[in-house]
C-alpha atoms as a PDB file:
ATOM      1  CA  UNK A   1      14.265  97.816  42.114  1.00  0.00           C
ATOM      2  CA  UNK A   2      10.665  99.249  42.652  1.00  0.00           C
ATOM      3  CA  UNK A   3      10.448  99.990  39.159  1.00  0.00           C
ATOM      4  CA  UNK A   4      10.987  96.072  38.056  1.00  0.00           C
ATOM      5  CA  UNK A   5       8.507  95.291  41.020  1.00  0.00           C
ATOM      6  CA  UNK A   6       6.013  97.810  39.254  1.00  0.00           C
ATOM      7  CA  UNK A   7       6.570  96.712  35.787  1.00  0.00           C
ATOM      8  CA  UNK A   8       5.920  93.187  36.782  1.00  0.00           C
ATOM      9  CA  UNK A   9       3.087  93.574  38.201  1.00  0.00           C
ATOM     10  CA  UNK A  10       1.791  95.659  35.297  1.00  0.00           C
ATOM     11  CA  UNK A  11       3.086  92.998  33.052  1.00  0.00           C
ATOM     12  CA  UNK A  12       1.294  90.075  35.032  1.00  0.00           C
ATOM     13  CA  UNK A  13      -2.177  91.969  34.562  1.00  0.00           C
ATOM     14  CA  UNK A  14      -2.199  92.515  31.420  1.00  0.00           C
ATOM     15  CA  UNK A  15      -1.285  88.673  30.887  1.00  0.00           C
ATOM     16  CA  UNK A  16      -4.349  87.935  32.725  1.00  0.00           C
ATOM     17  CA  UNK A  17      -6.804  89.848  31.686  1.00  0.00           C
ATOM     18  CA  UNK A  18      -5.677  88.757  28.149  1.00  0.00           C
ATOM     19  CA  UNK A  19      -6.298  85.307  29.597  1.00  0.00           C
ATOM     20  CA  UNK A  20      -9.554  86.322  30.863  1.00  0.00           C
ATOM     21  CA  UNK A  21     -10.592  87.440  27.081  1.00  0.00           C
ATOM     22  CA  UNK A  22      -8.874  84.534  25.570  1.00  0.00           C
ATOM     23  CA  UNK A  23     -11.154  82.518  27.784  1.00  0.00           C
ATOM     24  CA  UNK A  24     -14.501  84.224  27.079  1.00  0.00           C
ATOM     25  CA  UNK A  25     -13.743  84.359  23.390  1.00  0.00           C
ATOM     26  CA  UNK A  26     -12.881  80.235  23.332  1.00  0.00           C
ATOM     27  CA  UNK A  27     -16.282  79.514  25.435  1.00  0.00           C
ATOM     28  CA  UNK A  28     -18.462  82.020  22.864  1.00  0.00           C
ATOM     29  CA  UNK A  29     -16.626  79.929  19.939  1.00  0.00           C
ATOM     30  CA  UNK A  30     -17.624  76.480  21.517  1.00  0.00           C
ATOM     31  CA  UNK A  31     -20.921  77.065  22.303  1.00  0.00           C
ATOM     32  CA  UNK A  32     -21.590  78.441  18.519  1.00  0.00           C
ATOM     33  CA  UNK A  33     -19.755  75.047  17.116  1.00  0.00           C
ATOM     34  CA  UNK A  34     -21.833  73.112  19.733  1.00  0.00           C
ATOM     35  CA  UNK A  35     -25.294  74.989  18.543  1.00  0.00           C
ATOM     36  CA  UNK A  36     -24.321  74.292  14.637  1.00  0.00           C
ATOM     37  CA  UNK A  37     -23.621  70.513  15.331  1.00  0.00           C
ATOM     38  CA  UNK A  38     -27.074  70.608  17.169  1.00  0.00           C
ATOM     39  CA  UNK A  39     -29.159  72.218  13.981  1.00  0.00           C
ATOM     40  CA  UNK A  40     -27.870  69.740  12.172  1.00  0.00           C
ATOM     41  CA  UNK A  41     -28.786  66.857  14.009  1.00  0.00           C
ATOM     42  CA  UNK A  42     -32.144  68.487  13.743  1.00  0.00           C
ATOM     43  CA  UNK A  43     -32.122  68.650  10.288  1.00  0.00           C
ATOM     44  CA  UNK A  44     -30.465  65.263  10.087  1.00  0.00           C
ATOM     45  CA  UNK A  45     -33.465  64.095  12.384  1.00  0.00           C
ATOM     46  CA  UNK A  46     -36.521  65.648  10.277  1.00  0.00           C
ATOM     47  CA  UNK A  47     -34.854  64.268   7.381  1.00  0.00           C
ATOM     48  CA  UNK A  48     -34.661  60.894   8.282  1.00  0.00           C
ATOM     49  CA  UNK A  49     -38.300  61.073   9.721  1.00  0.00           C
ATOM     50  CA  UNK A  50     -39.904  62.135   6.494  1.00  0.00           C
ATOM     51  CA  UNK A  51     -37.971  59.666   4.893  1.00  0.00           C
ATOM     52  CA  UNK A  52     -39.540  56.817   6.919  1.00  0.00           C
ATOM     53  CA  UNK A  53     -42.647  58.291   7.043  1.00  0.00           C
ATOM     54  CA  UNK A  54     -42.413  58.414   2.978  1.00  0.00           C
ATOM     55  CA  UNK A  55     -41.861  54.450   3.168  1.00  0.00           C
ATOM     56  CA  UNK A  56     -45.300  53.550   5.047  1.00  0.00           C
ATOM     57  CA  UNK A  57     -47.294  55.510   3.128  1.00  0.00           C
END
């Protein structure tokens, strides 16, 4: 009985702290998709600006 007590409580750590990694790793990947989508609106942005600017002149 103390053994299965043991083992599940080893077994319930590990599934956390996997958890907590699973978590860090998903936040590093969303803030590197949300920085990519941001360069290219920046890109997007100078872009359109020299385009307009190209028009007056």
């Amino acid at each position: 009985m103390l053994f299965t007590i043991v083992y599940g409580i080893l077994i319930f750590n590990a599934c956390k702290q996997r958890e907590q990694a699973w978590s860090r790793q998903a936040k590093a990947v969303f803030l590197e998709a949300v920085g990519n989508e941001l360069k290219k609106l920046d890109k997007m942005e100078i872009y359109g600006f020299h385009t307009i600017t190209s028009l007056f002149q």
